[in-house]
PDB file of N, CA and C in Angstrom:
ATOM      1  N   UNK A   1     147.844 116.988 132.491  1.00  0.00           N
ATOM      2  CA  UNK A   1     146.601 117.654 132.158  1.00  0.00           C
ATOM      3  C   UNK A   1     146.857 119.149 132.105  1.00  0.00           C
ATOM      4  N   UNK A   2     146.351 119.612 131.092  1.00  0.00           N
ATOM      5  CA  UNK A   2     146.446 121.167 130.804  1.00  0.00           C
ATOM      6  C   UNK A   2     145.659 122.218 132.006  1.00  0.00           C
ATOM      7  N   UNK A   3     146.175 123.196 132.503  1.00  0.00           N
ATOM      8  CA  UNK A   3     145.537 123.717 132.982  1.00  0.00           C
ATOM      9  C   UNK A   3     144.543 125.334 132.823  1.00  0.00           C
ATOM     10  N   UNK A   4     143.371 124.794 132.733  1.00  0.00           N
ATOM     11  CA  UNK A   4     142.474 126.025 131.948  1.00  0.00           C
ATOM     12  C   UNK A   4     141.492 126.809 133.032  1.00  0.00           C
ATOM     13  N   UNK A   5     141.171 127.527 132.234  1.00  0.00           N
ATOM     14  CA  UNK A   5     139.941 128.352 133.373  1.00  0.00           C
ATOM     15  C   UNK A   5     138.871 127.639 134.226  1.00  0.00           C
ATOM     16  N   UNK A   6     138.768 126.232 133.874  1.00  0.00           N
ATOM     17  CA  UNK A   6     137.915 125.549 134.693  1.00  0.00           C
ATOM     18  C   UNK A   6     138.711 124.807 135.651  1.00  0.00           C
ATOM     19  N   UNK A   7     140.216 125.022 135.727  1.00  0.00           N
ATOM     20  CA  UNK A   7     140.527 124.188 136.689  1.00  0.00           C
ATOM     21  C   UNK A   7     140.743 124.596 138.026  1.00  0.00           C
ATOM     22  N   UNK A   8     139.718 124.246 138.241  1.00  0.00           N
ATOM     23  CA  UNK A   8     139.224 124.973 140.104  1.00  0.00           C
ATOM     24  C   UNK A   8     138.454 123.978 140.518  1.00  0.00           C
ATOM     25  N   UNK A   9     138.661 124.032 142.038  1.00  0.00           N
ATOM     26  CA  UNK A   9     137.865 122.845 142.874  1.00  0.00           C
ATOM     27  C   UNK A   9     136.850 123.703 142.632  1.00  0.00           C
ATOM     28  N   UNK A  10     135.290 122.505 142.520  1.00  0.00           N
ATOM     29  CA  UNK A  10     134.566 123.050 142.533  1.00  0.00           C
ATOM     30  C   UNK A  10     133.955 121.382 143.806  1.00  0.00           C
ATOM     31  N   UNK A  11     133.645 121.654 145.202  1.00  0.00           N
ATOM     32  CA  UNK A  11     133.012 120.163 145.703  1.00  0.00           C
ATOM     33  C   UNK A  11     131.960 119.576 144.955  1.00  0.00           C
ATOM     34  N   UNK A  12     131.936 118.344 144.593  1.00  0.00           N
ATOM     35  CA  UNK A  12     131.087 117.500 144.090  1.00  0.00           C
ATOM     36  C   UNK A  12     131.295 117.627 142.561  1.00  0.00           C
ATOM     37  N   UNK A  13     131.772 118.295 142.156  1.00  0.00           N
ATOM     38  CA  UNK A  13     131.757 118.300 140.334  1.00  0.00           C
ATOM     39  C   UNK A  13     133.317 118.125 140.088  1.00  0.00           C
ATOM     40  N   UNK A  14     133.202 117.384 138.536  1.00  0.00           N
ATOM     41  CA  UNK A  14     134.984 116.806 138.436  1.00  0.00           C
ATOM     42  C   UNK A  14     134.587 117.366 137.092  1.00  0.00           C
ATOM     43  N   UNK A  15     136.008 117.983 136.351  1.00  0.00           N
ATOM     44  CA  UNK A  15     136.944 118.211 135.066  1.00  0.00           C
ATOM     45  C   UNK A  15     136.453 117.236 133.906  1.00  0.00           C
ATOM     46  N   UNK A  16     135.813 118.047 132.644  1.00  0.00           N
ATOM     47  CA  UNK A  16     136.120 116.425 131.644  1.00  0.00           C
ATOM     48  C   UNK A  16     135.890 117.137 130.558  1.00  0.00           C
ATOM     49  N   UNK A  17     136.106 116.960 128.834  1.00  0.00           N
ATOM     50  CA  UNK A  17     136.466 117.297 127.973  1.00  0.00           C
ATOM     51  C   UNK A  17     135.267 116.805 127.376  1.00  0.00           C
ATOM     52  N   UNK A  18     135.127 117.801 126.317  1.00  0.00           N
ATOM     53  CA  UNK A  18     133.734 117.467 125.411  1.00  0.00           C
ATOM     54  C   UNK A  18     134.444 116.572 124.098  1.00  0.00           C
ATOM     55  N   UNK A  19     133.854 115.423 124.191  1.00  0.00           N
ATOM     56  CA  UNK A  19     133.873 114.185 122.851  1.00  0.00           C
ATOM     57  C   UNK A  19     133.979 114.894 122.166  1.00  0.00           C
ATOM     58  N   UNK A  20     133.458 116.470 121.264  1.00  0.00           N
ATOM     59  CA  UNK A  20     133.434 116.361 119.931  1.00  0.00           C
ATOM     60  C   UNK A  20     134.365 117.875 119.443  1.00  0.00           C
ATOM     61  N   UNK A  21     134.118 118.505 120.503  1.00  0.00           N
ATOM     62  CA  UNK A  21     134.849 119.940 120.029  1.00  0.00           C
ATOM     63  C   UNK A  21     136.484 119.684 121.360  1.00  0.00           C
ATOM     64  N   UNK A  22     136.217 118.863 122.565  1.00  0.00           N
ATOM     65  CA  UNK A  22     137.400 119.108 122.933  1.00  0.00           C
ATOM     66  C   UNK A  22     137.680 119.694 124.077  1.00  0.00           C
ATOM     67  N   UNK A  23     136.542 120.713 124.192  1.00  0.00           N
ATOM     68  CA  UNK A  23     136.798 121.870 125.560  1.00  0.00           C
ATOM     69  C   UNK A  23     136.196 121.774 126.654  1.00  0.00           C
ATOM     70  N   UNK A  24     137.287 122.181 127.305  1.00  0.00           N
ATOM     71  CA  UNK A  24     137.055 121.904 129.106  1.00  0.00           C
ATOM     72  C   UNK A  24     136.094 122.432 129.510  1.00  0.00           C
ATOM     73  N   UNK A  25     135.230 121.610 130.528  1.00  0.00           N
ATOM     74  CA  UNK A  25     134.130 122.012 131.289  1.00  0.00           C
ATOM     75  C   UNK A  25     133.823 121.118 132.515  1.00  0.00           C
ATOM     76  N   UNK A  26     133.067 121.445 133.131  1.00  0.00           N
ATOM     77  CA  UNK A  26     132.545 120.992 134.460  1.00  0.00           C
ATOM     78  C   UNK A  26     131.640 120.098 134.325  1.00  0.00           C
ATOM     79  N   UNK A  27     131.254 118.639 134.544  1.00  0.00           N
ATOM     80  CA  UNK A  27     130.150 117.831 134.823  1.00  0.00           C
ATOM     81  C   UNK A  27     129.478 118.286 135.164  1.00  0.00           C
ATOM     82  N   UNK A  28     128.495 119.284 135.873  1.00  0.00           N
ATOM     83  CA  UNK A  28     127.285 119.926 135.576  1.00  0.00           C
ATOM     84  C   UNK A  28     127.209 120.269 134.221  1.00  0.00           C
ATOM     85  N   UNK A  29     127.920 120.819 133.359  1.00  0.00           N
ATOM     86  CA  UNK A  29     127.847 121.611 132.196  1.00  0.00           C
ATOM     87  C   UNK A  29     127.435 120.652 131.584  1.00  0.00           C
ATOM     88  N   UNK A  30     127.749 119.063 131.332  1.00  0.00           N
ATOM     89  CA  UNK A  30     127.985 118.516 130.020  1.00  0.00           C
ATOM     90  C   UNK A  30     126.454 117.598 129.786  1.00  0.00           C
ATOM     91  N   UNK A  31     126.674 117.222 128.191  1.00  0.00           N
ATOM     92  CA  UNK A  31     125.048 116.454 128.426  1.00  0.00           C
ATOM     93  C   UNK A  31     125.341 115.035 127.685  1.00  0.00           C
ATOM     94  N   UNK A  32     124.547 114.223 128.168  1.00  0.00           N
ATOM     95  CA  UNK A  32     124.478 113.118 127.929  1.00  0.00           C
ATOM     96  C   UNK A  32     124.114 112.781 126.110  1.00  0.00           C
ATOM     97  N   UNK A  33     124.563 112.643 125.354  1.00  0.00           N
ATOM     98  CA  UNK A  33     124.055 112.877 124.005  1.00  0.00           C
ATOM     99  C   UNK A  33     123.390 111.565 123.458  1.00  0.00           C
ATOM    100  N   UNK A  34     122.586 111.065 122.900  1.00  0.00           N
ATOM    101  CA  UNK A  34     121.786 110.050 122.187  1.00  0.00           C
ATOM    102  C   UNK A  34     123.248 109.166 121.903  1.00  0.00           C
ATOM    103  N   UNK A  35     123.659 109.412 121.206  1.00  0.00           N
ATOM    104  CA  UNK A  35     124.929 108.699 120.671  1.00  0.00           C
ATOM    105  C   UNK A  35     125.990 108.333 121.587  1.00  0.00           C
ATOM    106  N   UNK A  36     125.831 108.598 123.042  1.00  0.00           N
ATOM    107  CA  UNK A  36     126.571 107.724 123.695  1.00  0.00           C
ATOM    108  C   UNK A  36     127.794 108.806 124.074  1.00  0.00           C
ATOM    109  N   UNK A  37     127.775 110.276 123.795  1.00  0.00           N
ATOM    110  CA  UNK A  37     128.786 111.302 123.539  1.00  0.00           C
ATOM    111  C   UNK A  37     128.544 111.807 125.004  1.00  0.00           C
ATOM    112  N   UNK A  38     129.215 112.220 125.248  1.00  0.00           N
ATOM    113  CA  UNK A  38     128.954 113.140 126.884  1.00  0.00           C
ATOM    114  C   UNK A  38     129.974 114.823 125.894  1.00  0.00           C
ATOM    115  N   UNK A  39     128.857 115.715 125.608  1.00  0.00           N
ATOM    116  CA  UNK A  39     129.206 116.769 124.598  1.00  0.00           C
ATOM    117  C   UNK A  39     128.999 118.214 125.864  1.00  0.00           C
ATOM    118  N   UNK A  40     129.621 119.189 124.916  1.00  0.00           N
ATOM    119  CA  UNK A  40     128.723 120.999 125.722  1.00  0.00           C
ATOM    120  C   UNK A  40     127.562 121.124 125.254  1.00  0.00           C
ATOM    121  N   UNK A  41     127.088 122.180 125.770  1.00  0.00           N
ATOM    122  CA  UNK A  41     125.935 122.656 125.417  1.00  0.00           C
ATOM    123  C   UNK A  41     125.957 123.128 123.687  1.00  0.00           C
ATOM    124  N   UNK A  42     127.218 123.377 123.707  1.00  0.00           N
ATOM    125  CA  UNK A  42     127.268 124.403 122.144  1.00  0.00           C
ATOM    126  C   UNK A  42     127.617 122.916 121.097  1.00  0.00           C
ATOM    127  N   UNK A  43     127.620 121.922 121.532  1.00  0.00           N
ATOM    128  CA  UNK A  43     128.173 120.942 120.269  1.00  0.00           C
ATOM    129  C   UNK A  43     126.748 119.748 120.360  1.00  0.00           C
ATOM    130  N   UNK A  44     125.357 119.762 120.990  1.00  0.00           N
ATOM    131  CA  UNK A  44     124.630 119.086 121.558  1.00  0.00           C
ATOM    132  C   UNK A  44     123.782 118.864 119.839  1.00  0.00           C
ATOM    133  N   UNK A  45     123.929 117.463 119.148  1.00  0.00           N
ATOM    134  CA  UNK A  45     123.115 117.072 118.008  1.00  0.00           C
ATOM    135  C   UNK A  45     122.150 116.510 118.576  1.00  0.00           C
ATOM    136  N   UNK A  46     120.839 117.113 118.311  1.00  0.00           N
ATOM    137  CA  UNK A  46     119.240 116.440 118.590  1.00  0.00           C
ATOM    138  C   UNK A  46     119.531 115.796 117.066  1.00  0.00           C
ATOM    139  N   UNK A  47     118.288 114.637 117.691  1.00  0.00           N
ATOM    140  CA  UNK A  47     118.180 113.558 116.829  1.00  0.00           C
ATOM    141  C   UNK A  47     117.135 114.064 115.953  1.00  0.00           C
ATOM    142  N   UNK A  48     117.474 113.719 115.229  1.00  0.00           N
ATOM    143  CA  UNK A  48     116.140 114.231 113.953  1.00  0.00           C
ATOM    144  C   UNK A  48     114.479 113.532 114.338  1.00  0.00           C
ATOM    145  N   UNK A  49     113.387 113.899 114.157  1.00  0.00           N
ATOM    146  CA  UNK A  49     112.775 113.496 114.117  1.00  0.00           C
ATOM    147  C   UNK A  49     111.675 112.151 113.932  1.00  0.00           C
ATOM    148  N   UNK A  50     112.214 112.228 112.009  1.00  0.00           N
ATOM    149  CA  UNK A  50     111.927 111.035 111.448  1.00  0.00           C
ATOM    150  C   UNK A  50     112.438 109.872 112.279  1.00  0.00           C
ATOM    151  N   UNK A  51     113.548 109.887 112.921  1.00  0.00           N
ATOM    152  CA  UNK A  51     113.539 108.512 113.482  1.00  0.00           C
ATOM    153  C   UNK A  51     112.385 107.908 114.695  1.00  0.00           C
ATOM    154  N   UNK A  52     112.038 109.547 115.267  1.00  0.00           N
ATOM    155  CA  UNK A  52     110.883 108.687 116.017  1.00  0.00           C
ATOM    156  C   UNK A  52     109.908 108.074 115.448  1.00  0.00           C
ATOM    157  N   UNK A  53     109.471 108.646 114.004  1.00  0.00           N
ATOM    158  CA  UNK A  53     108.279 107.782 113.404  1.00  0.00           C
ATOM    159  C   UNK A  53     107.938 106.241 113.437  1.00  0.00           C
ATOM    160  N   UNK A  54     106.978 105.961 113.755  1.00  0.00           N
ATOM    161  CA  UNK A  54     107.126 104.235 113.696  1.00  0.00           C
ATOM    162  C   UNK A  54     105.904 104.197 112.463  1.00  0.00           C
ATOM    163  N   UNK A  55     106.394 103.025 111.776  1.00  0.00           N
ATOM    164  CA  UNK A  55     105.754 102.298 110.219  1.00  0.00           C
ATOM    165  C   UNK A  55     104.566 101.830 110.590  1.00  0.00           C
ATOM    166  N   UNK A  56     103.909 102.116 109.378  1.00  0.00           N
ATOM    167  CA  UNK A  56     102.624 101.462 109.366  1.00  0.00           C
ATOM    168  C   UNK A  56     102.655 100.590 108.691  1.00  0.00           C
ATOM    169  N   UNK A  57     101.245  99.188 109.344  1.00  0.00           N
ATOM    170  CA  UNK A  57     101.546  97.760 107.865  1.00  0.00           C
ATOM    171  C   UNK A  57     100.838  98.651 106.889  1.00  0.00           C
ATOM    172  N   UNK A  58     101.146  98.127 105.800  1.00  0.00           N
ATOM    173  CA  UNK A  58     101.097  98.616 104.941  1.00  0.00           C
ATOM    174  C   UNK A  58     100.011  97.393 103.980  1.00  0.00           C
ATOM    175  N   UNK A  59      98.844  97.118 103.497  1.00  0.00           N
ATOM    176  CA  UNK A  59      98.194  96.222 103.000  1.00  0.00           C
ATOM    177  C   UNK A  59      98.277  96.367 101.321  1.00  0.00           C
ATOM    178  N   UNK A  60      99.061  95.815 100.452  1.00  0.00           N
ATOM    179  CA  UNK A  60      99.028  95.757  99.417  1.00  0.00           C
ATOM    180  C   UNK A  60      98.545  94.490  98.647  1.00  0.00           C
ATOM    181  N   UNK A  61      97.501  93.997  99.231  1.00  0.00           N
ATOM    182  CA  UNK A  61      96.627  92.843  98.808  1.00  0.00           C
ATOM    183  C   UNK A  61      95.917  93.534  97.819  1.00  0.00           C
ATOM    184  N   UNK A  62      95.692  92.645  96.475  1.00  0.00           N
ATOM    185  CA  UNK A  62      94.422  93.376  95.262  1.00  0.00           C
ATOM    186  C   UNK A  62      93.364  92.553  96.150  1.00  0.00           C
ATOM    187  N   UNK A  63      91.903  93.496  95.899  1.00  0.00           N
ATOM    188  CA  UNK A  63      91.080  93.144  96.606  1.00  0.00           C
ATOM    189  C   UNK A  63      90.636  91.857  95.695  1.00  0.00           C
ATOM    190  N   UNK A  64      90.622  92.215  94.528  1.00  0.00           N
ATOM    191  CA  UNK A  64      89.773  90.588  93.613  1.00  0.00           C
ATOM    192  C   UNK A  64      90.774  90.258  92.830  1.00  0.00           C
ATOM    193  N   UNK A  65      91.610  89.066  93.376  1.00  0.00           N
ATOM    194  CA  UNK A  65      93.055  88.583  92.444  1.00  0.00           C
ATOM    195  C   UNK A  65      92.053  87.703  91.561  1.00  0.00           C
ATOM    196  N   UNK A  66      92.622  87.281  90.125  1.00  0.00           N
ATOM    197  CA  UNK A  66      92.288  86.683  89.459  1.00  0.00           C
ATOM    198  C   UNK A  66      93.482  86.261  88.616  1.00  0.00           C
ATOM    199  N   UNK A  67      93.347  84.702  88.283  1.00  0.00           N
ATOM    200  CA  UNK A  67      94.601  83.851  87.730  1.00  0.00           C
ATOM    201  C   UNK A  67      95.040  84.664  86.296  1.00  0.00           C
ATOM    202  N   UNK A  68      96.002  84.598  85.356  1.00  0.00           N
ATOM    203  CA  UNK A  68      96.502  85.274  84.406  1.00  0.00           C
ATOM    204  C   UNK A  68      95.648  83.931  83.529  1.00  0.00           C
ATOM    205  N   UNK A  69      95.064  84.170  82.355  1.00  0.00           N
ATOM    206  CA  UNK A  69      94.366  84.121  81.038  1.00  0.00           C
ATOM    207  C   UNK A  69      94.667  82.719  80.734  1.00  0.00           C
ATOM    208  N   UNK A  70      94.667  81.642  80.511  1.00  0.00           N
ATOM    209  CA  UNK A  70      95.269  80.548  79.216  1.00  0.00           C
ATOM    210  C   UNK A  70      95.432  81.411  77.902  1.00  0.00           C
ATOM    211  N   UNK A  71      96.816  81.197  77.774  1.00  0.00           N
ATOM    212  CA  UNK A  71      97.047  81.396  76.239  1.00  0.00           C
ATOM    213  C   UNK A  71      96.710  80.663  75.153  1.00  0.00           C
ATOM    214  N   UNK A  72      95.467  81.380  74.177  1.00  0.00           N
ATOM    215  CA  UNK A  72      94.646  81.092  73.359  1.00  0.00           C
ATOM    216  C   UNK A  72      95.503  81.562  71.577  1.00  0.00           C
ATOM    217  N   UNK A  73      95.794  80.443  71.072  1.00  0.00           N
ATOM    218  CA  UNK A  73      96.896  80.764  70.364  1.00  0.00           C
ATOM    219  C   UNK A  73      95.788  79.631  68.974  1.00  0.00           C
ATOM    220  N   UNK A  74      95.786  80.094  67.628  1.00  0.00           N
ATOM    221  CA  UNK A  74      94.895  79.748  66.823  1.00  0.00           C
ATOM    222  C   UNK A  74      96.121  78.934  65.790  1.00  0.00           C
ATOM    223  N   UNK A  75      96.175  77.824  65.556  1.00  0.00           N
ATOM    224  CA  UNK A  75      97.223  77.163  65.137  1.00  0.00           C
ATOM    225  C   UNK A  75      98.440  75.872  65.746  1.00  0.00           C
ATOM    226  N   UNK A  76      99.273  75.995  65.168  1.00  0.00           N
ATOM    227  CA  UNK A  76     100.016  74.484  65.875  1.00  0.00           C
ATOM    228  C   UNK A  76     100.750  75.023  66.587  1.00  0.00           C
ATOM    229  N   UNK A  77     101.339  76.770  66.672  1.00  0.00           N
ATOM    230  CA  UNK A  77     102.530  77.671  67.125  1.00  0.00           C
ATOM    231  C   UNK A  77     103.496  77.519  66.112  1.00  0.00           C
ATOM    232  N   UNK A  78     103.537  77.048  65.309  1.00  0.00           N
ATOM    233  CA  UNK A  78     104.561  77.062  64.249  1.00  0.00           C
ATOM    234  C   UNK A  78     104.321  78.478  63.411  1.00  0.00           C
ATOM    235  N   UNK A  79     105.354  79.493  63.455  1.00  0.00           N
ATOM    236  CA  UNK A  79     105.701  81.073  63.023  1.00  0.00           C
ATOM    237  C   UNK A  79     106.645  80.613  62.228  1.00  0.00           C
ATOM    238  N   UNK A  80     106.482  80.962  60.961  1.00  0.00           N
ATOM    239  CA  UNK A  80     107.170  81.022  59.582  1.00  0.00           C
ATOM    240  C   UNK A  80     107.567  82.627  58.821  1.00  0.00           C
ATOM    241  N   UNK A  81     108.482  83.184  58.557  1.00  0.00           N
ATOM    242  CA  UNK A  81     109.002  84.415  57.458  1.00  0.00           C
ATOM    243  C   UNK A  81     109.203  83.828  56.495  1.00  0.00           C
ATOM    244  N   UNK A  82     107.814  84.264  55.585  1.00  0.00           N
ATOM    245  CA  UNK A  82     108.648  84.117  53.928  1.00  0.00           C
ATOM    246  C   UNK A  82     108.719  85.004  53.416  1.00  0.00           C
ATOM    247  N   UNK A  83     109.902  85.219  52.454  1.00  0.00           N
ATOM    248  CA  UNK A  83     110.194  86.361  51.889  1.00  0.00           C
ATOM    249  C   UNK A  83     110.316  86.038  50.014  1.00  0.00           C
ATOM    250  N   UNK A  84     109.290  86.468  49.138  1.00  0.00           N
ATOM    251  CA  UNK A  84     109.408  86.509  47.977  1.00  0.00           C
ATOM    252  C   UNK A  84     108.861  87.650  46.868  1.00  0.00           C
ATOM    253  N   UNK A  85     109.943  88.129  46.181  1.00  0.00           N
ATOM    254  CA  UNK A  85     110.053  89.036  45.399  1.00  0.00           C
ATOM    255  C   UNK A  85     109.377  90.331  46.300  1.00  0.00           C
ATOM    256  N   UNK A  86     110.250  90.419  47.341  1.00  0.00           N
ATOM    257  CA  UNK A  86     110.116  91.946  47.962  1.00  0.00           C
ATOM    258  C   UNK A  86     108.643  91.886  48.942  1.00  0.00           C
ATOM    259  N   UNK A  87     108.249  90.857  48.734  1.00  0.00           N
ATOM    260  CA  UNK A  87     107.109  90.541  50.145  1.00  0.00           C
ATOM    261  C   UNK A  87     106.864  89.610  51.112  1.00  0.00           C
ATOM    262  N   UNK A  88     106.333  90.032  52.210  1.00  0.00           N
ATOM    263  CA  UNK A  88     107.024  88.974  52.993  1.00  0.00           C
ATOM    264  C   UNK A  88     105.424  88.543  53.902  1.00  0.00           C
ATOM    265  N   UNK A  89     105.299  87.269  54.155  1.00  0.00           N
ATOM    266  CA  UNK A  89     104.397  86.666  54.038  1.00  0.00           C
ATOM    267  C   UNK A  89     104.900  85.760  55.676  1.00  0.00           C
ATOM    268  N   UNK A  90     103.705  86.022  56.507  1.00  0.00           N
ATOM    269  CA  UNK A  90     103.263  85.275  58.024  1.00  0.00           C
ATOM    270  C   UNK A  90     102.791  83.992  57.939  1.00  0.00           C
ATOM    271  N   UNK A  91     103.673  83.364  58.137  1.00  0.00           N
ATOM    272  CA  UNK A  91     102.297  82.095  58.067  1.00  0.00           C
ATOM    273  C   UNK A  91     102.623  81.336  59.784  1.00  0.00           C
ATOM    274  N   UNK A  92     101.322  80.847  60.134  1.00  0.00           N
ATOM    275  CA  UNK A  92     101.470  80.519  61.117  1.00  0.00           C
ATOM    276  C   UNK A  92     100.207  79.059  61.007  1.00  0.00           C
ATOM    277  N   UNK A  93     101.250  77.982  61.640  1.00  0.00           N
ATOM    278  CA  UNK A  93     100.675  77.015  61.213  1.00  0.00           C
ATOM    279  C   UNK A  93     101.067  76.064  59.733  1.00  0.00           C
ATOM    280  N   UNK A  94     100.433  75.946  59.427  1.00  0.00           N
ATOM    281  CA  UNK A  94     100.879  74.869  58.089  1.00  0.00           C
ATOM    282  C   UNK A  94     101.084  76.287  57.072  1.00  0.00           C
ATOM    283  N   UNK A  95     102.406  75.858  56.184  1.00  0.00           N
ATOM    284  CA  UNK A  95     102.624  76.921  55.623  1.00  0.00           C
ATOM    285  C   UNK A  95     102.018  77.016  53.970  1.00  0.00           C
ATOM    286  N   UNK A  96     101.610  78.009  53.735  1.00  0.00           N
ATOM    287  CA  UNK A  96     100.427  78.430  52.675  1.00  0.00           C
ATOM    288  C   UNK A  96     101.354  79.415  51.756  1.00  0.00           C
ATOM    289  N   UNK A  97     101.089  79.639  50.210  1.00  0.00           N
ATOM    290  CA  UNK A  97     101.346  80.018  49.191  1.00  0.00           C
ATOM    291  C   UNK A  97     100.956  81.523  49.295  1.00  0.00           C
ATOM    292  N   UNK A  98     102.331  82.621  48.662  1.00  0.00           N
ATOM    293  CA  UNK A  98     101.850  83.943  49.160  1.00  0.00           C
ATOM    294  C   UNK A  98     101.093  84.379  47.963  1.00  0.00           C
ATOM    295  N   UNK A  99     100.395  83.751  46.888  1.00  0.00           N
ATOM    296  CA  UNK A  99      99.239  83.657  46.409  1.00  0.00           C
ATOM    297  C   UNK A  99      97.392  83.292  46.942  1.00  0.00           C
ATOM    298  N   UNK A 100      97.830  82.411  47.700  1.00  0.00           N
ATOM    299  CA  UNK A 100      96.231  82.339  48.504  1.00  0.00           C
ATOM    300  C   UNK A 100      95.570  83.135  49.145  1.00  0.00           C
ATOM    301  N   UNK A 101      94.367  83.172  49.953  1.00  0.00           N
ATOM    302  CA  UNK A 101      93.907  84.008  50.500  1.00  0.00           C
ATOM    303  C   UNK A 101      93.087  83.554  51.803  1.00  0.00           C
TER     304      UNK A 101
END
């Protein structure tokens, strides 16, 4: 063990090294850190805040659900493209002459 400016009897207090920077100090000096670190005073991370927050439920119920529509479709569903002399003609259902109306 290296010997530094803290190494002096002191009764009741023992020698120990800070987890994060390294440097010698006295068990009075050191602090217990959230994370389980025994750190100095000068290397001491407070926990942020936000973690104390606690969640709220949160209710994302629609107040008046209602089922989605029946699809109302006018025909057999049969979709036809005809294409003659540069026009092009929908037919849906039984297929019809791009002369009619």
């Amino acid at each position: 063990m290296k010997r530094g400016r803290l190494s002096y009897l002191k009764l009741g207090h023992y020698n120990l090294y800070c987890d994060r920077c390294g440097k010698q100090l006295k068990d009075n000096q050191s602090l217990l850190e959230w994370t389980g670190m025994i750190v100095c005073g000068r290397c001491v991370d407070e926990r942020h805040p936000q973690e104390y927050v606690r969640g709220r439920i949160d209710h994302m119920q629609v107040p008046s659900p209602r089922p989605f529509p029946a699809y109302n479709f006018a025909g057999s569903g049969d979709c036809r493209i005809t294409l003659e002399a540069g026009q092009a003609a929908f037919v849906y259902g039984a297929p019809i002459a791009l002369g009619e109306a």
